[in-house]
C-alpha atoms as a PDB file:
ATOM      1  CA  UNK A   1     236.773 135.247  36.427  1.00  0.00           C
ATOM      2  CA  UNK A   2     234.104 136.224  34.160  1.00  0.00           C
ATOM      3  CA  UNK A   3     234.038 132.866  32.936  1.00  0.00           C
ATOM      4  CA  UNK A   4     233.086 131.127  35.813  1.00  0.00           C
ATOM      5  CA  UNK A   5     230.419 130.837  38.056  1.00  0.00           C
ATOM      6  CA  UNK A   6     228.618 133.864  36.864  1.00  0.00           C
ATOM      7  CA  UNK A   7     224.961 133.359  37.355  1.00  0.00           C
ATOM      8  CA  UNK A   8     221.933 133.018  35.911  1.00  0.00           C
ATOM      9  CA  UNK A   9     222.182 136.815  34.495  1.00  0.00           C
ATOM     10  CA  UNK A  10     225.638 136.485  32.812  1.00  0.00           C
ATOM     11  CA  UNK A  11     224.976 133.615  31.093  1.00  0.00           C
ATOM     12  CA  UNK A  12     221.669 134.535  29.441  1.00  0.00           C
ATOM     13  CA  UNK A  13     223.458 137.711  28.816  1.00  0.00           C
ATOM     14  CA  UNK A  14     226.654 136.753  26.996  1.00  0.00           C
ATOM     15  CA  UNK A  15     225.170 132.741  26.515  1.00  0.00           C
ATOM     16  CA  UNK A  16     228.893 131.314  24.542  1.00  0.00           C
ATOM     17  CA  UNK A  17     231.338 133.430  27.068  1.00  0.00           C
ATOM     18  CA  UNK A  18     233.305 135.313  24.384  1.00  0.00           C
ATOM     19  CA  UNK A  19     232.673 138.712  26.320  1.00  0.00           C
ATOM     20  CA  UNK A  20     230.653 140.579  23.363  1.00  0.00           C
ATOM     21  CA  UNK A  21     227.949 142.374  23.463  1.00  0.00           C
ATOM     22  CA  UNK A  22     225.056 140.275  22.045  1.00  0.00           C
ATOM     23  CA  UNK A  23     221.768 140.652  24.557  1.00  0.00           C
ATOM     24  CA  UNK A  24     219.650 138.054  22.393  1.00  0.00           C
ATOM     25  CA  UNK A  25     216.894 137.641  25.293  1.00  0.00           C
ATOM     26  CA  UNK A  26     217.503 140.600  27.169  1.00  0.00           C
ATOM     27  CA  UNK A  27     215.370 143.252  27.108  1.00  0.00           C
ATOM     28  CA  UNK A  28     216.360 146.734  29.202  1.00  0.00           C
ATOM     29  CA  UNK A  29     212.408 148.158  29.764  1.00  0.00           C
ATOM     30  CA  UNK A  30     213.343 151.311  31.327  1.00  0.00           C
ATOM     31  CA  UNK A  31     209.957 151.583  32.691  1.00  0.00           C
ATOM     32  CA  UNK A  32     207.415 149.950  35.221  1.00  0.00           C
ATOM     33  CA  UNK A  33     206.518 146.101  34.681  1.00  0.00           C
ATOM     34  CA  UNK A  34     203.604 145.210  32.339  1.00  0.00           C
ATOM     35  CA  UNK A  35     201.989 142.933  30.541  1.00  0.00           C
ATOM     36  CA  UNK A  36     203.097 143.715  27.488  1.00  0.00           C
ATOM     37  CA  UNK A  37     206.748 143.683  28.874  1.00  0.00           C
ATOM     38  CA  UNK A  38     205.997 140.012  29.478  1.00  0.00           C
ATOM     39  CA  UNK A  39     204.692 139.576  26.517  1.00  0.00           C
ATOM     40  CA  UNK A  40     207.256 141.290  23.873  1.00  0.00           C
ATOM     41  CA  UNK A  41     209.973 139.104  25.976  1.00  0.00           C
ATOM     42  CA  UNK A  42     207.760 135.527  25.983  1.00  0.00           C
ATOM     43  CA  UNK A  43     206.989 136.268  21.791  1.00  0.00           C
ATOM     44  CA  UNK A  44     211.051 137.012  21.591  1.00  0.00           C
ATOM     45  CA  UNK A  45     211.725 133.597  22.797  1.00  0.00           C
ATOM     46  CA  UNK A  46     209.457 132.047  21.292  1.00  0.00           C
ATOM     47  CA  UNK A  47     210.841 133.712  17.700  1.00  0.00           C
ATOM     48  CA  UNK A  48     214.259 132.333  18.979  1.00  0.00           C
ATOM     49  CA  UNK A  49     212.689 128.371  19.260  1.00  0.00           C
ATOM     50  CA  UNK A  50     212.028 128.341  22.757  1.00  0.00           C
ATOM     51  CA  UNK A  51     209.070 127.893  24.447  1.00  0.00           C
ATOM     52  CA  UNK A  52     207.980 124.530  22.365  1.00  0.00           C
ATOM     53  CA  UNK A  53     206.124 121.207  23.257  1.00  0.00           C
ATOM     54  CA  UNK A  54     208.762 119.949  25.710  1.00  0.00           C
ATOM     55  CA  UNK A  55     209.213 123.415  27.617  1.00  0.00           C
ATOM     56  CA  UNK A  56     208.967 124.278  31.293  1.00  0.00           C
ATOM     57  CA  UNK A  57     208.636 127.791  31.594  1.00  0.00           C
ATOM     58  CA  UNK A  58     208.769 130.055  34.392  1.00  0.00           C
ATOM     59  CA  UNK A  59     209.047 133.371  36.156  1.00  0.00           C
ATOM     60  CA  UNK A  60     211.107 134.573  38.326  1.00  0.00           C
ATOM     61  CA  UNK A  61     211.140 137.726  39.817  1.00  0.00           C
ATOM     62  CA  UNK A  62     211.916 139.049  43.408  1.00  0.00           C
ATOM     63  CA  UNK A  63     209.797 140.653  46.032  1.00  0.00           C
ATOM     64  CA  UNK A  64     209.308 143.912  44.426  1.00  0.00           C
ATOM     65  CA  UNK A  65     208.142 142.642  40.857  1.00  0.00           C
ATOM     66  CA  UNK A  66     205.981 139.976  42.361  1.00  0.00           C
ATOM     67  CA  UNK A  67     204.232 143.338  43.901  1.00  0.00           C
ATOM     68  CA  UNK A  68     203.814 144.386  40.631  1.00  0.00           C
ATOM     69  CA  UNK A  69     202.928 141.529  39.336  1.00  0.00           C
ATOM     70  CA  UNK A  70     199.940 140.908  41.344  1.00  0.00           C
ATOM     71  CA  UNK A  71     198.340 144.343  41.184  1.00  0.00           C
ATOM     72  CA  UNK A  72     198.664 144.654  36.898  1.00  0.00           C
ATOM     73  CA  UNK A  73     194.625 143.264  37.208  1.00  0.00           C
ATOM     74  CA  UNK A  74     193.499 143.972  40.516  1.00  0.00           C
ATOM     75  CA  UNK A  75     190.486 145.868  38.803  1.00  0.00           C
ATOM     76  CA  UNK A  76     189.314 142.933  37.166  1.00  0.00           C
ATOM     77  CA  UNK A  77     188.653 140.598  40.654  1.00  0.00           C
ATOM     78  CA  UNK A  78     185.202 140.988  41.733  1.00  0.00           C
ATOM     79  CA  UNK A  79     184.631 140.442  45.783  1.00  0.00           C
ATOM     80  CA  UNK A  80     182.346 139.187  47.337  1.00  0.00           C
ATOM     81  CA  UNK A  81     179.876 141.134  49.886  1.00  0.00           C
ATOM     82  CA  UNK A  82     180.692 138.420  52.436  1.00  0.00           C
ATOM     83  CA  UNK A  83     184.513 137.575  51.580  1.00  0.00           C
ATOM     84  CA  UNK A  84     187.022 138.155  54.497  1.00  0.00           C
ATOM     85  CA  UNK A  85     190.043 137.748  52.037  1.00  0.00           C
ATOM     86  CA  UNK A  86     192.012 141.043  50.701  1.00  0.00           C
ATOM     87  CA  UNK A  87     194.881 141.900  48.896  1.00  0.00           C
ATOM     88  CA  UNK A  88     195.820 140.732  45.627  1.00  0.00           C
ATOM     89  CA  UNK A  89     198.478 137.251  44.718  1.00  0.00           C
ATOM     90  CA  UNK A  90     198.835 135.739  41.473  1.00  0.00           C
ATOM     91  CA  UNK A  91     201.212 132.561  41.511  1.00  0.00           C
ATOM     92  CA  UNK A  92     200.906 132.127  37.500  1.00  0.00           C
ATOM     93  CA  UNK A  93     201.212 134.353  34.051  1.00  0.00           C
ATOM     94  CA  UNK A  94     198.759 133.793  31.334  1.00  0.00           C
ATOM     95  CA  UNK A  95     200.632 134.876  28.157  1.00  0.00           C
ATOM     96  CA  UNK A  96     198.959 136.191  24.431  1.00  0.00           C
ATOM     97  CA  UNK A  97     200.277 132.638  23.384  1.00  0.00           C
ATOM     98  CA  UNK A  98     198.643 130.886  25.628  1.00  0.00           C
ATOM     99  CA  UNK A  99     201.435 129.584  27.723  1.00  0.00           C
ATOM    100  CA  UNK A 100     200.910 129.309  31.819  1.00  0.00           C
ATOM    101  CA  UNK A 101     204.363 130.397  33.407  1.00  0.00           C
ATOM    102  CA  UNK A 102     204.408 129.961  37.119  1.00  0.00           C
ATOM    103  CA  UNK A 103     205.727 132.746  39.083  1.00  0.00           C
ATOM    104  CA  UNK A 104     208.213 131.827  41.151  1.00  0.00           C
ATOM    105  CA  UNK A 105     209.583 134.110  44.215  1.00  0.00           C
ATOM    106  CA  UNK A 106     213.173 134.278  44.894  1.00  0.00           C
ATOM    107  CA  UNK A 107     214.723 136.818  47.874  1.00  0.00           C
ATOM    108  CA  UNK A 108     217.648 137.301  46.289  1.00  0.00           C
ATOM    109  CA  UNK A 109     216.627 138.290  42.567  1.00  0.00           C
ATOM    110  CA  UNK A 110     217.687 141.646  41.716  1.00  0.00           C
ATOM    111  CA  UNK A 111     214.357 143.798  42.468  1.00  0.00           C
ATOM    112  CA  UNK A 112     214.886 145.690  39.046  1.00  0.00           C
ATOM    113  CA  UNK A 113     214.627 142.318  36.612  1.00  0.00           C
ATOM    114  CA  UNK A 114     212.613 139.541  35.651  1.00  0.00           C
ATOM    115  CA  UNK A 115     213.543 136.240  34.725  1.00  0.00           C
ATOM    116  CA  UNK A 116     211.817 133.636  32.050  1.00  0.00           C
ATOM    117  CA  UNK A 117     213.372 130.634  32.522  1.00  0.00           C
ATOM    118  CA  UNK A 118     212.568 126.910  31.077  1.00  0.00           C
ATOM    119  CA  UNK A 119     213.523 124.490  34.043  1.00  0.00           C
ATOM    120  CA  UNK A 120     213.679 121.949  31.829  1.00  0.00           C
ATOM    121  CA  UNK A 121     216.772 123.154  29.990  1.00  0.00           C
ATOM    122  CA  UNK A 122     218.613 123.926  33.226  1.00  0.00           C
ATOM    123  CA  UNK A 123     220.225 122.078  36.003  1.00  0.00           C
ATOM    124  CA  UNK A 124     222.767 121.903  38.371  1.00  0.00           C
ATOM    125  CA  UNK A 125     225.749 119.766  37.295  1.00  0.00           C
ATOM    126  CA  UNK A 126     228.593 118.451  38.876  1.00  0.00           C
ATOM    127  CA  UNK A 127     232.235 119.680  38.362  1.00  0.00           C
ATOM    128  CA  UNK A 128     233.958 117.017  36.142  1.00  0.00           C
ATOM    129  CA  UNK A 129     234.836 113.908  38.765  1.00  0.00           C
ATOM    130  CA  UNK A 130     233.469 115.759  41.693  1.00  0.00           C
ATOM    131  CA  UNK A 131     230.386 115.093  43.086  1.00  0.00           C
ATOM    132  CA  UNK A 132     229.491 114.676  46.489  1.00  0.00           C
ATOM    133  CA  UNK A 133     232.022 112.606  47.973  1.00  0.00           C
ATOM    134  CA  UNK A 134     233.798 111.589  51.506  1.00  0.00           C
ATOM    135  CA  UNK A 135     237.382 112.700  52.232  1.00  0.00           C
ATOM    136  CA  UNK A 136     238.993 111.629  55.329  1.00  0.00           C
ATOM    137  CA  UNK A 137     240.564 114.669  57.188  1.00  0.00           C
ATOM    138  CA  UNK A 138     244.193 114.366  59.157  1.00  0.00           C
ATOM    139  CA  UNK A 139     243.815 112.612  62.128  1.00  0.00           C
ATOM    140  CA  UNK A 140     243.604 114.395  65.377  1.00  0.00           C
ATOM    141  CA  UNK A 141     244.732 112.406  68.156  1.00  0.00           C
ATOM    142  CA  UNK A 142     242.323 109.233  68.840  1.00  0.00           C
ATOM    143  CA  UNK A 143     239.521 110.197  66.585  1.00  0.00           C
ATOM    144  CA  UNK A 144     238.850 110.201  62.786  1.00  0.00           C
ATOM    145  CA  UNK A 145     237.169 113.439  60.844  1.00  0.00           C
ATOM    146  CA  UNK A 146     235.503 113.347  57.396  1.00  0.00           C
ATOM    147  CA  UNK A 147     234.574 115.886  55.512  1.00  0.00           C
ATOM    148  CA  UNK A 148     231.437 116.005  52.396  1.00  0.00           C
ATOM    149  CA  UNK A 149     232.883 117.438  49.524  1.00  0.00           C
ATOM    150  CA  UNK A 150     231.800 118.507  45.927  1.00  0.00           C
ATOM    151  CA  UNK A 151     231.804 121.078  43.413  1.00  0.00           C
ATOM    152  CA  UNK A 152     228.599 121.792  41.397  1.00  0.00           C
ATOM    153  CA  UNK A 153     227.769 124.378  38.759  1.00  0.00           C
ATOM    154  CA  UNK A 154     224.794 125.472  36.799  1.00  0.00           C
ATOM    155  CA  UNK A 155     223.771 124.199  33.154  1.00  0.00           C
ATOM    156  CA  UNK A 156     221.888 126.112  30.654  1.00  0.00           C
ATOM    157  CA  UNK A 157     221.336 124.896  27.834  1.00  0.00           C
ATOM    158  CA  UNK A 158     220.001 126.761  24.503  1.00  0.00           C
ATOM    159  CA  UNK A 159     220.791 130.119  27.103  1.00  0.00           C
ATOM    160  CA  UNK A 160     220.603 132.358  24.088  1.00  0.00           C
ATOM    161  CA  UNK A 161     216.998 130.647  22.943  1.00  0.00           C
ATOM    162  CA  UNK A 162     215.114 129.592  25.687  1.00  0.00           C
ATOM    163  CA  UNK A 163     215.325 132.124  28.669  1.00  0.00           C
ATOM    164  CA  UNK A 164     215.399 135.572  29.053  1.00  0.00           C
ATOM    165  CA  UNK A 165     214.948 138.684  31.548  1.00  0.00           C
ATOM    166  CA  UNK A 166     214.227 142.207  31.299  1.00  0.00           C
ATOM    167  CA  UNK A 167     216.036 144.956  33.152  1.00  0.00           C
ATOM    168  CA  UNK A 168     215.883 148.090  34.769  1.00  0.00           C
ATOM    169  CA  UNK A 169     212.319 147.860  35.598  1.00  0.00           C
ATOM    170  CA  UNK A 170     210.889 150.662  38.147  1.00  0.00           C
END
């Protein structure tokens, strides 16, 4: 069971399934987000051979770090005498290195972690020989059912180099 379908999480965590111990890319902060959070993790991947020339980084966070996310600078915006906008948003990361990650919102990320994925080592594969196909149900008197059927899973590749998260943030 811990093999299969595990997530996101599980496979960063233990990236060739043999059910050690060996957080490569995660990070357990312990504390309240911050740029230098970001940072450490984004410089660890980077160390690892991630984050190159043909990399498509991102963050992902839920609700609660996308808060905290957009108020880490909210001293530095100036406003206007005559602006009607307020609060704070930030839709991308600036890291020390230079590299944009866009933040990305998801409802169901755990509100204690943080994500950096690279969308363009990840996908969503189909099961071997079962994509998205038609099956005809038993017939029910006169009329004919079908049903749309398919098994897909999620691919990561280079899970232990190229993403990461931190945990157990406040």
């Amino acid at each position: 069971e811990a093999r299969t379908m595990a997530g996101i999480q599980c496979l960063i965590r233990d990236w060739d399934l043999d059910c050690t111990e060996e957080d490569t890319m995660v990070t357990q902060a312990s504390a309240a987000l911050s740029v230098g959070l970001i940072n450490t993790l984004a410089y660890k991947i980077f160390d690892a051979g991630g984050l190159d020339e043909t990399a498509d980084p991102i963050i992902l966070v839920g609700p609660s770090q996308a808060r905290a996310l957009a108020a880490l600078a909210k001293e530095l915006r100036r406003v206007e005498q005559g602006e009607r906008t307020t609060g704070y948003y930030r839709n991308v990361f600036l890291s020390d290195m230079g590299v944009e990650f866009p933040i990305v919102l998801d409802r169901w990320c755990p509100k204690d972690k943080l994500f950096i994925l690279d969308r363009s080592r990840m996908s969503l594969r189909p099961m071997r020989n079962d994509q998205w196909h038609l099956e005809k149900m038993a017939k029910t008197g006169r009329s004919e059912k079908w049903q749309l059927s398919g098994q897909y899973s999620l691919e990561l590749r280079n899970a232990d180099k190229c993403h990461g998260f931190l945990y157990d943030l406040s």
